[in-house]
PDB file of N, CA and C in Angstrom:
ATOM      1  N   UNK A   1      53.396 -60.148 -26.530  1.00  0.00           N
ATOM      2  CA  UNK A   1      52.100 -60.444 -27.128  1.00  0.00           C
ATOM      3  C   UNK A   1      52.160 -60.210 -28.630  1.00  0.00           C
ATOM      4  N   UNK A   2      52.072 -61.230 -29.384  1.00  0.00           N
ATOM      5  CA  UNK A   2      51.972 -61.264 -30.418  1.00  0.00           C
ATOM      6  C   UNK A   2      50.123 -60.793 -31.296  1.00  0.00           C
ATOM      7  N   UNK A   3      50.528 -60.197 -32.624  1.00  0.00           N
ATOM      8  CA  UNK A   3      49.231 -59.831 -32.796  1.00  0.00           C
ATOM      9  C   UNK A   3      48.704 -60.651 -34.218  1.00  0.00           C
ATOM     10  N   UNK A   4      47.998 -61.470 -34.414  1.00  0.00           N
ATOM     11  CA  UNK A   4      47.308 -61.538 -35.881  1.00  0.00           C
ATOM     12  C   UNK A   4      46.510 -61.334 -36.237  1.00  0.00           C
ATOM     13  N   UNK A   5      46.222 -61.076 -38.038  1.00  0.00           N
ATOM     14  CA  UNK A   5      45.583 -60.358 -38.184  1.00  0.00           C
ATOM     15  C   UNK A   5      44.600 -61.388 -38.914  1.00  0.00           C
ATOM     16  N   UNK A   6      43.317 -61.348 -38.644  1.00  0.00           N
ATOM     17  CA  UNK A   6      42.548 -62.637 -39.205  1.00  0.00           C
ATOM     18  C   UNK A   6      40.944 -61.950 -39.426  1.00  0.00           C
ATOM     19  N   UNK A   7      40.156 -62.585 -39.860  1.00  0.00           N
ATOM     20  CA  UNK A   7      38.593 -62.066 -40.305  1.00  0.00           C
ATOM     21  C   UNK A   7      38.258 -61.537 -38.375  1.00  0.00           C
ATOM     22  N   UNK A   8      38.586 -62.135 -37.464  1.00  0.00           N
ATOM     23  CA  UNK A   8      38.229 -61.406 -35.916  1.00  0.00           C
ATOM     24  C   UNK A   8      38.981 -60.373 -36.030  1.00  0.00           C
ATOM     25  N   UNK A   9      39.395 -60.516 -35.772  1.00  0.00           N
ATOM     26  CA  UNK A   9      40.509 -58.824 -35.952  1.00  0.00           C
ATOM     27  C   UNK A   9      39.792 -57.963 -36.629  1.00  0.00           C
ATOM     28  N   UNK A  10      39.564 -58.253 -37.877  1.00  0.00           N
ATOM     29  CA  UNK A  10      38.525 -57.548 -38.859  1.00  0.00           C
ATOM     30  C   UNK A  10      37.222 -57.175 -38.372  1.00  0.00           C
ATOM     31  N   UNK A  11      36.862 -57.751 -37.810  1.00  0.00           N
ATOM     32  CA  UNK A  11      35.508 -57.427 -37.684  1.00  0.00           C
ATOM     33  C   UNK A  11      35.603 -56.539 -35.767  1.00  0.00           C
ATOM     34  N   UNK A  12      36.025 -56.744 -35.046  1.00  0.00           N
ATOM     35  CA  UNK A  12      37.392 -56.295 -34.276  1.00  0.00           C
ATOM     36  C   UNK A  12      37.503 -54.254 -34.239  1.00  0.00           C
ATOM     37  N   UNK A  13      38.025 -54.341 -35.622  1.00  0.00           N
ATOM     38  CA  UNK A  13      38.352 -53.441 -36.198  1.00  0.00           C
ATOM     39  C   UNK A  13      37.113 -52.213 -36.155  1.00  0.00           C
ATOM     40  N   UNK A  14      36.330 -53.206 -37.388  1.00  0.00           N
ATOM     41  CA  UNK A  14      35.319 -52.329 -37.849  1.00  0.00           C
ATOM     42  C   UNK A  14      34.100 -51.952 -36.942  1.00  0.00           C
ATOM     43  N   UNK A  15      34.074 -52.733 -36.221  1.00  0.00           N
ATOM     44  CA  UNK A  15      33.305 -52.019 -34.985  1.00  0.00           C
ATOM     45  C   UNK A  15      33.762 -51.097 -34.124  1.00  0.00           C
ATOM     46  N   UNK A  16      35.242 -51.271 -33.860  1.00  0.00           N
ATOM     47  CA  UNK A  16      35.362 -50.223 -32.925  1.00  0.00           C
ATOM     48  C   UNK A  16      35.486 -48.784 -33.505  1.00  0.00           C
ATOM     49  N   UNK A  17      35.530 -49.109 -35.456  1.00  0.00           N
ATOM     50  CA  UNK A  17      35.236 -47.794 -36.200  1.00  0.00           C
ATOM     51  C   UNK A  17      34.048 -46.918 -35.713  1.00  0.00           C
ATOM     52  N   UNK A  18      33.126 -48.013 -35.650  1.00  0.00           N
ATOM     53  CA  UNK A  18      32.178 -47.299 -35.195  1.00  0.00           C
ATOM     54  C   UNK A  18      31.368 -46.614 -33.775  1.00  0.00           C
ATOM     55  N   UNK A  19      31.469 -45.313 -33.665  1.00  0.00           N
ATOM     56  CA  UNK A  19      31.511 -45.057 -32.301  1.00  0.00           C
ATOM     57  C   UNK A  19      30.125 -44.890 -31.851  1.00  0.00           C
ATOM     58  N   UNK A  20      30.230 -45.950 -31.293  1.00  0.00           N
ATOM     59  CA  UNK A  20      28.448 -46.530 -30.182  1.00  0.00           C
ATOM     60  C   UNK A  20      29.149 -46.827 -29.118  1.00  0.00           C
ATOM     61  N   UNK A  21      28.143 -47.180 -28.374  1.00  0.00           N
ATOM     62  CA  UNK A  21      28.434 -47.590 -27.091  1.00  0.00           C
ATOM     63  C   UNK A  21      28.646 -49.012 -26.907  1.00  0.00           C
ATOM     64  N   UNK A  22      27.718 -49.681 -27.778  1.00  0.00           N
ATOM     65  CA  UNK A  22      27.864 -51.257 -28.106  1.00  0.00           C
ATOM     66  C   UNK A  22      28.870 -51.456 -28.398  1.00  0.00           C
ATOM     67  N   UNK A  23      29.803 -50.862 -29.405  1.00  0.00           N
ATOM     68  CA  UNK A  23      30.594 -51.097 -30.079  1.00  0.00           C
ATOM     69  C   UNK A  23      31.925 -50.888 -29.440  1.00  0.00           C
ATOM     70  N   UNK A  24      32.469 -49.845 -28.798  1.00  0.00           N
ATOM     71  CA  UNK A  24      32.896 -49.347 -27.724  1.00  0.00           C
ATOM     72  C   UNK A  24      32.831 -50.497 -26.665  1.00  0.00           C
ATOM     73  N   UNK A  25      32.415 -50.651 -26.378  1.00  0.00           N
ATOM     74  CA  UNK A  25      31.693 -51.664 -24.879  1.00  0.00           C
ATOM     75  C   UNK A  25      32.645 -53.223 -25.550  1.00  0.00           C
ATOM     76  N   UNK A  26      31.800 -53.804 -26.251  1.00  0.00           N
ATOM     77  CA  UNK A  26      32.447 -55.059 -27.253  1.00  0.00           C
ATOM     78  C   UNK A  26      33.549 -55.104 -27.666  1.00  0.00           C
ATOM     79  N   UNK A  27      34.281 -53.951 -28.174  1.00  0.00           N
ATOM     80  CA  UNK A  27      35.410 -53.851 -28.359  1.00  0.00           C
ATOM     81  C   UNK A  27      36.667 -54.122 -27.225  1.00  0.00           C
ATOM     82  N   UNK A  28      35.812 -53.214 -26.282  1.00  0.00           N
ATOM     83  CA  UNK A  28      36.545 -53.270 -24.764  1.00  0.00           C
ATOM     84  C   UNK A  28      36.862 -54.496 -24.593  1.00  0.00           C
ATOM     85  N   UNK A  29      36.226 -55.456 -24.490  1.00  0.00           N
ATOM     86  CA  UNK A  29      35.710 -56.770 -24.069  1.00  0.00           C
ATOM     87  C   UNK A  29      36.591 -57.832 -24.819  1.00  0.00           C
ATOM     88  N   UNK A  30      36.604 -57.629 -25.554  1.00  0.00           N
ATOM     89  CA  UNK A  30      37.408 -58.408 -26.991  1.00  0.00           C
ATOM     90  C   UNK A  30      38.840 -58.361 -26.616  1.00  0.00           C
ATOM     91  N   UNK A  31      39.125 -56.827 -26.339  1.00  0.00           N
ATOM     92  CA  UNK A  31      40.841 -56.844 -26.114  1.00  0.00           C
ATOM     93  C   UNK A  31      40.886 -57.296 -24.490  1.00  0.00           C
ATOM     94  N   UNK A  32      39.896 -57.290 -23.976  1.00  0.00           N
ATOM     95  CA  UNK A  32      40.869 -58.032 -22.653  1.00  0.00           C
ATOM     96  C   UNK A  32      40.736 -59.281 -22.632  1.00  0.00           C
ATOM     97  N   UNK A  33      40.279 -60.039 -23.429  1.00  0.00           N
ATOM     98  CA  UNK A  33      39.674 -61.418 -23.617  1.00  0.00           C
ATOM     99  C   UNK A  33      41.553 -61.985 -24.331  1.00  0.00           C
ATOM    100  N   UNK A  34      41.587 -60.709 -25.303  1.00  0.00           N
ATOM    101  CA  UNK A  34      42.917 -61.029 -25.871  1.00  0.00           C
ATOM    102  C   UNK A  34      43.987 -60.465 -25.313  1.00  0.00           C
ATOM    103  N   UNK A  35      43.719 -59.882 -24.862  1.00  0.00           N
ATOM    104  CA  UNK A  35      45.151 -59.195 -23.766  1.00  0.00           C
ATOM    105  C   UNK A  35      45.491 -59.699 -22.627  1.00  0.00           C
TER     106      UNK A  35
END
């Protein structure tokens, strides 16, 4: 699995900086979408 790094990734990122539950949750979601 290759990884790039692009404005999703970024934004990706900066949410999962932030520790909520939304954010957390979405994040989750994101990497299995990409994983």
């Amino acid at each position: 699995m290759s990884q790039e790094i692009n404005k999703d990734t970024q934004l990706c990122m900066s949410l999962a900086g932030r520790p909520g539950n939304f954010g957390t949750r979405f994040h989750n979601y994101l990497y299995q979408q990409l994983g």
